[in-house]
PDB file of N, CA and C in Angstrom:
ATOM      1  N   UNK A   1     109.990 171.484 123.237  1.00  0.00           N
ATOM      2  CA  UNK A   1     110.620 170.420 122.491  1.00  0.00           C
ATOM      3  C   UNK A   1     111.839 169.962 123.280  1.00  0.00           C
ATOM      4  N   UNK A   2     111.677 168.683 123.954  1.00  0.00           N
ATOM      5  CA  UNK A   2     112.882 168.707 124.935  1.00  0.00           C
ATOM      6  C   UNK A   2     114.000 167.625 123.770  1.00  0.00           C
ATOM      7  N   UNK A   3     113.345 166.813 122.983  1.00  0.00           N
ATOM      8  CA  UNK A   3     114.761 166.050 122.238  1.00  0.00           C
ATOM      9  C   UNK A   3     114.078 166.180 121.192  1.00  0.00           C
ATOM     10  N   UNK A   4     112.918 166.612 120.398  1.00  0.00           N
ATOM     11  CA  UNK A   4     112.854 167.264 119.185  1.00  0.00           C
ATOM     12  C   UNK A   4     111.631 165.868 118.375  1.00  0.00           C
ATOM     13  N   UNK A   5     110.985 165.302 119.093  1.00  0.00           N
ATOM     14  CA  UNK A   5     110.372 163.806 118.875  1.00  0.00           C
ATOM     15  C   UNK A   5     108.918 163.863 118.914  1.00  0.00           C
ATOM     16  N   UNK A   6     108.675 165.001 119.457  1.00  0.00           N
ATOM     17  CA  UNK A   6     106.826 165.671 119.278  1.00  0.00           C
ATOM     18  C   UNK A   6     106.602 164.731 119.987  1.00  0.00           C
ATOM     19  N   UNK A   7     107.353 164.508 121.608  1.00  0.00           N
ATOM     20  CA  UNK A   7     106.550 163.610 122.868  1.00  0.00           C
ATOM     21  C   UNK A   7     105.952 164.785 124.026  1.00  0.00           C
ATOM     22  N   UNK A   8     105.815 165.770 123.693  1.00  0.00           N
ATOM     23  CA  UNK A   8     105.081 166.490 124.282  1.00  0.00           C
ATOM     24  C   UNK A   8     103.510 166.204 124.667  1.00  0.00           C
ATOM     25  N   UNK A   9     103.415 166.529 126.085  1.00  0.00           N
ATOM     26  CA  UNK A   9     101.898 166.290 126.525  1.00  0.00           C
ATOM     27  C   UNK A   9     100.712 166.674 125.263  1.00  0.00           C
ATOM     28  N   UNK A  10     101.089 168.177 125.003  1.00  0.00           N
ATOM     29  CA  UNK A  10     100.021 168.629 123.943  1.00  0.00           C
ATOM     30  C   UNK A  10      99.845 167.374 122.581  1.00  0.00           C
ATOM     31  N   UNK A  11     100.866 167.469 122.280  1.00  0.00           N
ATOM     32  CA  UNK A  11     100.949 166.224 120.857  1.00  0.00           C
ATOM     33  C   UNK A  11      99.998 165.541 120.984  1.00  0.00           C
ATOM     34  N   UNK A  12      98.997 165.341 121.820  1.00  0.00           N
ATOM     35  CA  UNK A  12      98.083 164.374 121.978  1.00  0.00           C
ATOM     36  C   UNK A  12      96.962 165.036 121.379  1.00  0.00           C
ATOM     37  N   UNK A  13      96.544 166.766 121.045  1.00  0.00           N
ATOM     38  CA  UNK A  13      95.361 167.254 120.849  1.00  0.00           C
ATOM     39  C   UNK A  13      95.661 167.785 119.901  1.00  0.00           C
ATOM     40  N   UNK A  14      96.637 167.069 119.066  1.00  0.00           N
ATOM     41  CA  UNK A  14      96.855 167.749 117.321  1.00  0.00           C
ATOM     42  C   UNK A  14      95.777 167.496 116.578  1.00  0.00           C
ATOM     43  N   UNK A  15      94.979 167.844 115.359  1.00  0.00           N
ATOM     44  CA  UNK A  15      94.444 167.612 114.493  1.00  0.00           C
ATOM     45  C   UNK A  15      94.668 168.515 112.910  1.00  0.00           C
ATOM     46  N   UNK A  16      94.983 167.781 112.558  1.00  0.00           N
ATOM     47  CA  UNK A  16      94.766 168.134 110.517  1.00  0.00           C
ATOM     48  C   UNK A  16      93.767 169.274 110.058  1.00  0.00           C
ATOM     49  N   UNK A  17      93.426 169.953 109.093  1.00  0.00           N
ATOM     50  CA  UNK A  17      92.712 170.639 108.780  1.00  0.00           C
ATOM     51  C   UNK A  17      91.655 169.736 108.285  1.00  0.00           C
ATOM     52  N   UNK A  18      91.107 168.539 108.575  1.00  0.00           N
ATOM     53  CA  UNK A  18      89.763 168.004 108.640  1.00  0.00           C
ATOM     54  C   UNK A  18      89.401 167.314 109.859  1.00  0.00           C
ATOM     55  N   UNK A  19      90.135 167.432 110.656  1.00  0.00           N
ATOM     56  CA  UNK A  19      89.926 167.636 112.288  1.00  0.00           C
ATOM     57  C   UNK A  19      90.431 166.089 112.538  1.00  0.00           C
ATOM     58  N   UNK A  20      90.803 164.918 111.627  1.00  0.00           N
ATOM     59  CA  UNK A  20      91.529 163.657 112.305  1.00  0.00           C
ATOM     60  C   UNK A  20      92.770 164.173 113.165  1.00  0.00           C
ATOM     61  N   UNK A  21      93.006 163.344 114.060  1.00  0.00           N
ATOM     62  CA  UNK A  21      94.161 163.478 115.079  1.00  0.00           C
ATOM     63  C   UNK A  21      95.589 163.006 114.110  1.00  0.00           C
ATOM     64  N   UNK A  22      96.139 163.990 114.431  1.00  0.00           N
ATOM     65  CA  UNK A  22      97.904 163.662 113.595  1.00  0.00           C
ATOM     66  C   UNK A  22      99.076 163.480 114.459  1.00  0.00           C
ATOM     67  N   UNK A  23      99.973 162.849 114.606  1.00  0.00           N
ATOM     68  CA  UNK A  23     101.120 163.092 115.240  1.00  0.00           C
ATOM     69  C   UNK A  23     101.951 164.139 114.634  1.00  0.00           C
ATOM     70  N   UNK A  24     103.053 164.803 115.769  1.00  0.00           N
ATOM     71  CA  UNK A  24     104.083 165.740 115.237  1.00  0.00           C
ATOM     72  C   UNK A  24     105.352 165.377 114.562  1.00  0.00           C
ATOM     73  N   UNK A  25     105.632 165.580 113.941  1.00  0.00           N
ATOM     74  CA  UNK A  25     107.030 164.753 113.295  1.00  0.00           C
ATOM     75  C   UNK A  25     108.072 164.350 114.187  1.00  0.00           C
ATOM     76  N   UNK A  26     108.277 163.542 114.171  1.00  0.00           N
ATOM     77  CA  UNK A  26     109.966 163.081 114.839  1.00  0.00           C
ATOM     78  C   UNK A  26     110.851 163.851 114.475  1.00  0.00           C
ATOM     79  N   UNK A  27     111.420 165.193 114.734  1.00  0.00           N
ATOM     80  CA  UNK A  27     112.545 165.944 114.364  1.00  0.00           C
ATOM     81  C   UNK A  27     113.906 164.742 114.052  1.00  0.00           C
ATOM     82  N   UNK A  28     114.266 164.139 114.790  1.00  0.00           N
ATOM     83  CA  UNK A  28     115.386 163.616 114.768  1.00  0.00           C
ATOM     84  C   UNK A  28     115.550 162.286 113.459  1.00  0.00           C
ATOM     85  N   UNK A  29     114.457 162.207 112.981  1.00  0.00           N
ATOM     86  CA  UNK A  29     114.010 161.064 111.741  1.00  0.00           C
ATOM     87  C   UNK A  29     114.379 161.815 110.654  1.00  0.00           C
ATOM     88  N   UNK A  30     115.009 161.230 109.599  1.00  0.00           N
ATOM     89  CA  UNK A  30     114.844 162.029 108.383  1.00  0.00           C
ATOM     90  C   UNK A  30     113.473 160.831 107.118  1.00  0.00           C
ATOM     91  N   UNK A  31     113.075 161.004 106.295  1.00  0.00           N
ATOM     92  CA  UNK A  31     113.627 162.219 105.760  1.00  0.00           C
ATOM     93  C   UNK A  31     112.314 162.932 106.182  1.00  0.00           C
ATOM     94  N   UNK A  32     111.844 164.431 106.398  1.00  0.00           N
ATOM     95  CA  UNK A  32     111.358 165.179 106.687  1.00  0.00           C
ATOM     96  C   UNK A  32     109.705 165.355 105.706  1.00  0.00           C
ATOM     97  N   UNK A  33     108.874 165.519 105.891  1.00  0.00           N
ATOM     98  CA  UNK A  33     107.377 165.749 104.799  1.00  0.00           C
ATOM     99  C   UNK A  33     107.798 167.018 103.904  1.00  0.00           C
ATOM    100  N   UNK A  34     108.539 167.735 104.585  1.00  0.00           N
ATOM    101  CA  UNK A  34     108.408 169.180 103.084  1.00  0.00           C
ATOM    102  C   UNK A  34     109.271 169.086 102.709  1.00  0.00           C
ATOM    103  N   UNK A  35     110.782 168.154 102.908  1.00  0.00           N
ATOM    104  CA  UNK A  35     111.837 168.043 102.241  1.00  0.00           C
ATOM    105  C   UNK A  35     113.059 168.075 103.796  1.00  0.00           C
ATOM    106  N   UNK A  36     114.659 167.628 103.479  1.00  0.00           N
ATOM    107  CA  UNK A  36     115.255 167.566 104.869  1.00  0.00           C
ATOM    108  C   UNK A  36     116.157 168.723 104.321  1.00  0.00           C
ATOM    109  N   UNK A  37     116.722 169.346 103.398  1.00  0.00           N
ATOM    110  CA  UNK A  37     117.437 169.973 103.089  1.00  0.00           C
ATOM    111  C   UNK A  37     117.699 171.230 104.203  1.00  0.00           C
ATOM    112  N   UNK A  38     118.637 171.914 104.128  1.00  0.00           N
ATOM    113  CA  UNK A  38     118.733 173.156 105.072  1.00  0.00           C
ATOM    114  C   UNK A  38     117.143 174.172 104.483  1.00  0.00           C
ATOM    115  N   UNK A  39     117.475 173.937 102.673  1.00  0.00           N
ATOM    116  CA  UNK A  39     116.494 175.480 101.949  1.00  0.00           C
ATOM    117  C   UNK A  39     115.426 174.801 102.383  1.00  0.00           C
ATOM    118  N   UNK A  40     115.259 173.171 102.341  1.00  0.00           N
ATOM    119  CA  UNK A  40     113.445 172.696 102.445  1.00  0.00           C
ATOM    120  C   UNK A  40     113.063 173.189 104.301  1.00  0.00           C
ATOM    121  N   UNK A  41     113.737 173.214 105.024  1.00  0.00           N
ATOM    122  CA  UNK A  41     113.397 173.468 106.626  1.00  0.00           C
ATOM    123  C   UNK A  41     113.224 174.552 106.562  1.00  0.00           C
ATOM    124  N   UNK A  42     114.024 175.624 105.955  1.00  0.00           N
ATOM    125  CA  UNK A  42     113.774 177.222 105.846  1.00  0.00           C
ATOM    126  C   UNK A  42     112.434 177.606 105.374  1.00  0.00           C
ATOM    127  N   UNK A  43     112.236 177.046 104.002  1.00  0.00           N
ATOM    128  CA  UNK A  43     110.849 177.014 103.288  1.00  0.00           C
ATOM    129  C   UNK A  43     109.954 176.870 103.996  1.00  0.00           C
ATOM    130  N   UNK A  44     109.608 175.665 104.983  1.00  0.00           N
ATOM    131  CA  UNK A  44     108.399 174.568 105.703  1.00  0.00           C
ATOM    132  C   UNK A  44     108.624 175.578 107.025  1.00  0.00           C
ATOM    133  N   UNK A  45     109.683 176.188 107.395  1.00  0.00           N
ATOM    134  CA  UNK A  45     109.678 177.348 108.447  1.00  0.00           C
ATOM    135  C   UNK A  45     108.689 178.285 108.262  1.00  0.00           C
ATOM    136  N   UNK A  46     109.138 178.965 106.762  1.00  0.00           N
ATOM    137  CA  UNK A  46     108.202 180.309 106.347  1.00  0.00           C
ATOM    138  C   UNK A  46     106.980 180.280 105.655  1.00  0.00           C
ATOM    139  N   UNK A  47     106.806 179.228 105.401  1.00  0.00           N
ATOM    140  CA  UNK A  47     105.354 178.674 104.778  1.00  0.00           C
ATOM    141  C   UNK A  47     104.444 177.842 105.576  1.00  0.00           C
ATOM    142  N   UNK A  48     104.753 176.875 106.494  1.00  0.00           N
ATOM    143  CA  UNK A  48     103.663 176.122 107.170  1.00  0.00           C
ATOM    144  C   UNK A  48     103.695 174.758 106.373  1.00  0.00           C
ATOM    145  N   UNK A  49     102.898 174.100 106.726  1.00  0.00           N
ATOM    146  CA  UNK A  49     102.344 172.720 105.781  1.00  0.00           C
ATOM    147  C   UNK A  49     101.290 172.789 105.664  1.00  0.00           C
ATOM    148  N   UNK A  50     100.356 173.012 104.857  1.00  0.00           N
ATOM    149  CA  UNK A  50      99.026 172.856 104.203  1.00  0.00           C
ATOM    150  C   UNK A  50      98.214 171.381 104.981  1.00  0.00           C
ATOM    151  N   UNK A  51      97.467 171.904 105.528  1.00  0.00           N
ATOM    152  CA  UNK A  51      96.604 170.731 106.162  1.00  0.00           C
ATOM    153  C   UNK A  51      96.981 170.067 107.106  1.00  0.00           C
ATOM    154  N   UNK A  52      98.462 170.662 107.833  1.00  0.00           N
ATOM    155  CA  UNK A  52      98.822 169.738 108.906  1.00  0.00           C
ATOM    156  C   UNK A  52      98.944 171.438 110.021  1.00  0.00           C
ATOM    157  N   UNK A  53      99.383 170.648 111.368  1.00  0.00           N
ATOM    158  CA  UNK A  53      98.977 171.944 112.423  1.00  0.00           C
ATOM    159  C   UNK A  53     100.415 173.000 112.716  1.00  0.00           C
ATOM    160  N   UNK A  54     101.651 172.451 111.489  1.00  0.00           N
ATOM    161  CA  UNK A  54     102.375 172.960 111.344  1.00  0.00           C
ATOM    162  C   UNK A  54     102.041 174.746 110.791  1.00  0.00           C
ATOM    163  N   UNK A  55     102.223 175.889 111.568  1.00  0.00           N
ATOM    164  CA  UNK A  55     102.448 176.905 110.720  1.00  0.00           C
ATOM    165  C   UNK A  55     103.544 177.232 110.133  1.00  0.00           C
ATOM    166  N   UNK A  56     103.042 178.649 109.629  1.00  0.00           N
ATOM    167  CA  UNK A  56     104.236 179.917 109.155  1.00  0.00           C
ATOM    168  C   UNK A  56     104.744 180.237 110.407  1.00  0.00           C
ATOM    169  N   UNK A  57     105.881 180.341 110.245  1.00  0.00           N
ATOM    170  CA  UNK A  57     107.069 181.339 111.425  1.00  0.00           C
ATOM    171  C   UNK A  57     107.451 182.054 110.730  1.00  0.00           C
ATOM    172  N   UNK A  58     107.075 182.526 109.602  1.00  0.00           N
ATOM    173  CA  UNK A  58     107.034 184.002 108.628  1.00  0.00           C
ATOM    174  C   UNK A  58     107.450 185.066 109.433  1.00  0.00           C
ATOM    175  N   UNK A  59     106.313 185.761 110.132  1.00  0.00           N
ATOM    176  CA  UNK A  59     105.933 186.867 110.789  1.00  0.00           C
ATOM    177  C   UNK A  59     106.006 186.637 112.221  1.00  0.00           C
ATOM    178  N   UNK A  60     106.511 185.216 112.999  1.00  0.00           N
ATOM    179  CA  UNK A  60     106.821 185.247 114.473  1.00  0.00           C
ATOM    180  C   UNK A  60     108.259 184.865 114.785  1.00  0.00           C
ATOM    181  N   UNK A  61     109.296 185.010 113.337  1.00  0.00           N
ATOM    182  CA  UNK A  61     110.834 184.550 113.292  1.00  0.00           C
ATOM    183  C   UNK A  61     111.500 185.387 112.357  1.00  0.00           C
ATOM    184  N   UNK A  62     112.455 186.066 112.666  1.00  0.00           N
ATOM    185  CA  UNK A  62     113.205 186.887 111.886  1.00  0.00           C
ATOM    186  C   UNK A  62     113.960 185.956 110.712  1.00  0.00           C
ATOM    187  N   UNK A  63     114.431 186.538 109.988  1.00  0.00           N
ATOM    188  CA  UNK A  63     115.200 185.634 108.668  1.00  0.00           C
ATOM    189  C   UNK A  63     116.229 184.832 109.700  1.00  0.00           C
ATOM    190  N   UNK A  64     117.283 185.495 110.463  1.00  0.00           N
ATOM    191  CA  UNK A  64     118.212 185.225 111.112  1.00  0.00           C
ATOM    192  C   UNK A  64     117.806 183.830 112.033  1.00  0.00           C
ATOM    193  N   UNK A  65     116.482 184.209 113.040  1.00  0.00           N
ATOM    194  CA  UNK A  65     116.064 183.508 114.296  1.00  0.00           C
ATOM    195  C   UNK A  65     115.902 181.631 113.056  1.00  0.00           C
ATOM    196  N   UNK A  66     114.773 182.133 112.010  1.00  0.00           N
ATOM    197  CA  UNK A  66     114.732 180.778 111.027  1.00  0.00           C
ATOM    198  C   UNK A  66     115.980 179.990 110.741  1.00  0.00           C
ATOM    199  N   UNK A  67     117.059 180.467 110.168  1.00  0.00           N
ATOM    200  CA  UNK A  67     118.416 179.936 109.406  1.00  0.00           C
ATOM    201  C   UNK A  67     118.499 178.864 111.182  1.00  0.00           C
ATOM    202  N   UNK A  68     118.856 179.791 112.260  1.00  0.00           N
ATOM    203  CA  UNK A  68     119.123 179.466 113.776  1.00  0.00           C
ATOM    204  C   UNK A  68     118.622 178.143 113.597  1.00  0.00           C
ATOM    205  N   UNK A  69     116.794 178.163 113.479  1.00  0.00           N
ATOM    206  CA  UNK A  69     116.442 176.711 113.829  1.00  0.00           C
ATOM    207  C   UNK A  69     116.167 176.019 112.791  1.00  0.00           C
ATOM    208  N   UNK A  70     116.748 176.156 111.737  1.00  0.00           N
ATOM    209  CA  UNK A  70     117.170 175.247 110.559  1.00  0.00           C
ATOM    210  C   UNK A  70     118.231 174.365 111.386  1.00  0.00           C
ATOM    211  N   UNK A  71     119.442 175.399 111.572  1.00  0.00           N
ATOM    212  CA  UNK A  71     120.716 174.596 112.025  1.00  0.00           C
ATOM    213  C   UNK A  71     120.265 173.687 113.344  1.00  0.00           C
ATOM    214  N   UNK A  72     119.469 173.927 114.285  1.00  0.00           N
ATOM    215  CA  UNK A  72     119.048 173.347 115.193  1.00  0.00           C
ATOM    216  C   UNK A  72     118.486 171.978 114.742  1.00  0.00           C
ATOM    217  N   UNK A  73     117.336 171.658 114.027  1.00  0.00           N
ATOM    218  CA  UNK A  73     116.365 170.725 113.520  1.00  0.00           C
ATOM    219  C   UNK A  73     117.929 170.071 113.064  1.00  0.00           C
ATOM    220  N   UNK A  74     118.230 170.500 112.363  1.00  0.00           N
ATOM    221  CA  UNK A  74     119.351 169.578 111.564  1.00  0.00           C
ATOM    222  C   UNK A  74     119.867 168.983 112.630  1.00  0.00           C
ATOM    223  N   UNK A  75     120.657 169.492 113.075  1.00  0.00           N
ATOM    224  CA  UNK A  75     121.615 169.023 114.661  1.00  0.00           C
ATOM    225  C   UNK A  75     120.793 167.577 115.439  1.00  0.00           C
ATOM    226  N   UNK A  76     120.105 167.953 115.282  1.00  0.00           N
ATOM    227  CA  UNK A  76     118.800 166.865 116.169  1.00  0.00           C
ATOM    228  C   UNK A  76     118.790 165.605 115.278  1.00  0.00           C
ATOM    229  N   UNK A  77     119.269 165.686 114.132  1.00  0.00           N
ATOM    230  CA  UNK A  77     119.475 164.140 113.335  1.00  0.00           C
ATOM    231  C   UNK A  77     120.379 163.100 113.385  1.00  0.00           C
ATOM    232  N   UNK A  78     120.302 162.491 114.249  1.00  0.00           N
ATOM    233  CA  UNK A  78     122.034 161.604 114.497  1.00  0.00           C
ATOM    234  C   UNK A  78     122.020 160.953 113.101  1.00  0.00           C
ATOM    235  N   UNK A  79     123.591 160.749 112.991  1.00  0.00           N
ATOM    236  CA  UNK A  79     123.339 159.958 111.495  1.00  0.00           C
ATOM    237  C   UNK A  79     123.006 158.698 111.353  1.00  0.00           C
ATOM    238  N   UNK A  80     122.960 158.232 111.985  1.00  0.00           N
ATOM    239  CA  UNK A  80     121.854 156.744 112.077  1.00  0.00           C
ATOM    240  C   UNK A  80     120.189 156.896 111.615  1.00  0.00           C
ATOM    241  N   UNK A  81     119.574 158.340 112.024  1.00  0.00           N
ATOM    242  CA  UNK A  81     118.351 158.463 111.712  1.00  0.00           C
ATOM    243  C   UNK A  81     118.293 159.150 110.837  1.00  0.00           C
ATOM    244  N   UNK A  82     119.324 160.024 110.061  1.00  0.00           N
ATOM    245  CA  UNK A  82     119.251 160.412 108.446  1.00  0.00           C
ATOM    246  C   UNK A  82     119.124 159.142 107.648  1.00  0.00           C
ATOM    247  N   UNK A  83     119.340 158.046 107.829  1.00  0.00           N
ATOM    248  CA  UNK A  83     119.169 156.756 106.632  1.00  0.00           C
ATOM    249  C   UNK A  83     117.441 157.017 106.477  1.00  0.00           C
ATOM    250  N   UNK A  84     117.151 157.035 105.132  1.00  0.00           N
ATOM    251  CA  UNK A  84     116.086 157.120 104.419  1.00  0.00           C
ATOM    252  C   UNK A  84     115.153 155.728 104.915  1.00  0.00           C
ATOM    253  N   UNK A  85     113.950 156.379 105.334  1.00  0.00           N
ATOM    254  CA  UNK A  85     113.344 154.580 105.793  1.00  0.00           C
ATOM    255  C   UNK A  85     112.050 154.789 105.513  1.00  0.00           C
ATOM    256  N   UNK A  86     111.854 155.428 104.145  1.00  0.00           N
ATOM    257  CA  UNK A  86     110.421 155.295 104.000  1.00  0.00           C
ATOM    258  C   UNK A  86     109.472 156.281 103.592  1.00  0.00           C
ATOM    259  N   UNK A  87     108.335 156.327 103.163  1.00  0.00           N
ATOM    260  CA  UNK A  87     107.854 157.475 102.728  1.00  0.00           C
ATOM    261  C   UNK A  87     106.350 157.358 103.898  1.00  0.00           C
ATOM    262  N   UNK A  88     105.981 156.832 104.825  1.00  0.00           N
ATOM    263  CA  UNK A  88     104.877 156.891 105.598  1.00  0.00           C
ATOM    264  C   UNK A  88     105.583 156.579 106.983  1.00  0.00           C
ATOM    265  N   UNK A  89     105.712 156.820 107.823  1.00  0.00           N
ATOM    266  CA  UNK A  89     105.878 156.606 109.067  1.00  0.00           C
ATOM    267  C   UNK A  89     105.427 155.415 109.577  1.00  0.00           C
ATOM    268  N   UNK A  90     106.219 154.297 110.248  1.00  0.00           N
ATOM    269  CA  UNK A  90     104.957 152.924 110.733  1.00  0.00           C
ATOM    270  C   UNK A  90     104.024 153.000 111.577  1.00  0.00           C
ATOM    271  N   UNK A  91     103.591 152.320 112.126  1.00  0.00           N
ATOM    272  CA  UNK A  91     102.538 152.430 113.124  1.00  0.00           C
ATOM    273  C   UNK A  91     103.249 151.776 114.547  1.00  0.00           C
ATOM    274  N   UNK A  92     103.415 152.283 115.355  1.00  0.00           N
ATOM    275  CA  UNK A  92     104.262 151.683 116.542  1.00  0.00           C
ATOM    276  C   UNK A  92     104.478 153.119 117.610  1.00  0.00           C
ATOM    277  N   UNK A  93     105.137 152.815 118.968  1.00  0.00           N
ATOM    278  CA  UNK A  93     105.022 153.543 119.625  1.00  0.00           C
ATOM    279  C   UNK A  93     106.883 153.258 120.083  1.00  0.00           C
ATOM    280  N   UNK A  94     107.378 151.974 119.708  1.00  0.00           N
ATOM    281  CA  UNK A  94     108.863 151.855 120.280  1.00  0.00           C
ATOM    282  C   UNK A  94     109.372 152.461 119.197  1.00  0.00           C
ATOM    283  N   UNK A  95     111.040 152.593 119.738  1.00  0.00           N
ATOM    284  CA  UNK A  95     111.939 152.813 118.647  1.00  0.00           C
ATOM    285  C   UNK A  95     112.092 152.261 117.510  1.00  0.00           C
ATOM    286  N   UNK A  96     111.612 150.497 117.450  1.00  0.00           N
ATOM    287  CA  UNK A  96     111.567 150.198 116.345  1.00  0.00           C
ATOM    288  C   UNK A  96     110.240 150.137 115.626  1.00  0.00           C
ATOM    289  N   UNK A  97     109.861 151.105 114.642  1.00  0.00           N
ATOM    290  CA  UNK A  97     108.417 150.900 114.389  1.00  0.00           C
ATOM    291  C   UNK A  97     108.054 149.583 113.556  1.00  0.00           C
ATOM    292  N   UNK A  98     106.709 149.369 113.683  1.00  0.00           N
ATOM    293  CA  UNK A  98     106.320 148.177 113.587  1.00  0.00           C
ATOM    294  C   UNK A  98     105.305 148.857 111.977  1.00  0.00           C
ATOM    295  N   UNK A  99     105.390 147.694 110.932  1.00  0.00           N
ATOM    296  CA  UNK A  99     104.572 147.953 109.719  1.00  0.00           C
ATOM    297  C   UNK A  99     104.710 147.704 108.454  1.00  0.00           C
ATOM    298  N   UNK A 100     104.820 148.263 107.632  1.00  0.00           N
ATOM    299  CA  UNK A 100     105.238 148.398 106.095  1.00  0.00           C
ATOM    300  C   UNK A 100     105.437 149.347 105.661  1.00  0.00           C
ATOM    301  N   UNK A 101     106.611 149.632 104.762  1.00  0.00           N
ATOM    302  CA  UNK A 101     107.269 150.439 104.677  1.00  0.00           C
ATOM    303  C   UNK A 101     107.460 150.930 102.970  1.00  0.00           C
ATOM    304  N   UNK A 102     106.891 152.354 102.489  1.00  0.00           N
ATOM    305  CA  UNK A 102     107.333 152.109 101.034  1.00  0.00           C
ATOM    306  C   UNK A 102     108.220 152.795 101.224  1.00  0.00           C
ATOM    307  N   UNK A 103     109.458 152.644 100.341  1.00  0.00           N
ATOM    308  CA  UNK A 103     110.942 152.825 100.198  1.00  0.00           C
ATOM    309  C   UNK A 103     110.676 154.278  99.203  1.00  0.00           C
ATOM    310  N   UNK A 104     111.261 155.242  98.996  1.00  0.00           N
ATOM    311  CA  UNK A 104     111.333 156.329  98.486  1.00  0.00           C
ATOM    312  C   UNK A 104     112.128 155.938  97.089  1.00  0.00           C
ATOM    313  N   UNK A 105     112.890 154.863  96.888  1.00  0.00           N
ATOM    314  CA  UNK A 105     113.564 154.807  95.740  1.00  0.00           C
ATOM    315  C   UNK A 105     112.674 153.756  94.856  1.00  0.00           C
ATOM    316  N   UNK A 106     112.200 153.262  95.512  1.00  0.00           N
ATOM    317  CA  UNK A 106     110.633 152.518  94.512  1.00  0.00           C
ATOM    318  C   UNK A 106     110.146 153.164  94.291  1.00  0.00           C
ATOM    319  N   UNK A 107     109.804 154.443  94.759  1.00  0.00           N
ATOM    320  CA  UNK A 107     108.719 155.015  94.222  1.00  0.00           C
ATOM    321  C   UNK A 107     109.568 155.891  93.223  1.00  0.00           C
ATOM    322  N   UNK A 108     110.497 156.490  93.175  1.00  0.00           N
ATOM    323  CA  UNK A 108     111.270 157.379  91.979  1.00  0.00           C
ATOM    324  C   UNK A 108     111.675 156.225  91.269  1.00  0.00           C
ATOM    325  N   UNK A 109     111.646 155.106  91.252  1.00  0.00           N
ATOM    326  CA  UNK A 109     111.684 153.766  90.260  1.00  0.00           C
ATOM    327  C   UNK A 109     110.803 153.576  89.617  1.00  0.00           C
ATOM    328  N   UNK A 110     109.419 153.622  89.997  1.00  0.00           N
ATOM    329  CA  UNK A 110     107.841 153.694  89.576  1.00  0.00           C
ATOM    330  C   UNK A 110     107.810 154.828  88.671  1.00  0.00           C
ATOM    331  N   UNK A 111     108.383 155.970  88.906  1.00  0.00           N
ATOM    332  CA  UNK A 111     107.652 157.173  88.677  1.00  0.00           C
ATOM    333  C   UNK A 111     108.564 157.195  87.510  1.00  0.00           C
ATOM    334  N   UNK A 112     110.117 156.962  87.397  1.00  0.00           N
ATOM    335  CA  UNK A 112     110.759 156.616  85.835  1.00  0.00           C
ATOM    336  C   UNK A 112     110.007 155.913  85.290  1.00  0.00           C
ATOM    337  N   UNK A 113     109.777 154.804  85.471  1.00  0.00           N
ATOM    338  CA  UNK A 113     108.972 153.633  84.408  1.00  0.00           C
ATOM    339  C   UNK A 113     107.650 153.946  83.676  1.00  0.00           C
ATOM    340  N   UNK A 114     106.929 155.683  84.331  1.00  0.00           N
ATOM    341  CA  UNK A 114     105.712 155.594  83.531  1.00  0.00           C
ATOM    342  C   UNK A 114     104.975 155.363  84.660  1.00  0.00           C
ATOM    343  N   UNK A 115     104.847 155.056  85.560  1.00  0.00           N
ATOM    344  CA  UNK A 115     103.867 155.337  86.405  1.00  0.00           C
ATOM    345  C   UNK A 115     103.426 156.242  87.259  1.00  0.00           C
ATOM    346  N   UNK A 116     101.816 156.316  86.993  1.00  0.00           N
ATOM    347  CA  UNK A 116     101.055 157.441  87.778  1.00  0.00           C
ATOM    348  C   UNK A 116     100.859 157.337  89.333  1.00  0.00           C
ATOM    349  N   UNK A 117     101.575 157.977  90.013  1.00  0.00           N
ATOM    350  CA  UNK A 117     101.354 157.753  91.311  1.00  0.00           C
ATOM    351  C   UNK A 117     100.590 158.898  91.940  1.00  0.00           C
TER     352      UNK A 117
END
């Protein structure tokens, strides 16, 4: 992980647990798929993500070594890329991604009003 952006050569031979090709998260983007919090990075550390090629670092990271690259992942967020921009990633390859974007506060707007999402 040289700036934390999943531009690694391998990143190219990721796949999902139904074998489509996935990209790796942008460390430095918030907000994060299992949550951005310090406890949600600790959690998504010791648990994995279900269906993505993220594991457990359970049993290959001490409690101590985890907290370490909590504080790390965090560090890697300039505050320009903590601003909330969305709940899907766009489709683009520059810095500025190119697409449509649903906003995270529409959707906790939706989800007050009674709707099933």
């Amino acid at each position: 992980m040289r700036r934390g952006r999943g531009e690694r050569p391998s990143a190219r031979n990721l796949r999902d647990s139904w074998g489509y090709p996935t990209r790796p998260t942008d460390l430095t983007r918030r907000p994060l798929k299992g949550g951005s919090s310090p406890t949600d990075l600790y959690r998504t550390l010791g648990t994995g993500l279900d269906g993505t090629p993220m594991p457990s670092y359970r049993d290959a990271l001490t409690e101590e070594e985890r907290w370490a690259l909590v504080a790390y992942v965090d560090f890697l967020a300039t505050p320009e890329r903590r601003m909330a921009r969305g709940m899907m990633e766009m489709m683009g390859t520059g810095e500025e991604p190119l697409g449509r974007m649903i906003e995270m506060r529409n959707r906790v707007q939706m989800q007050g009003a009674g709707c099933m999402m």
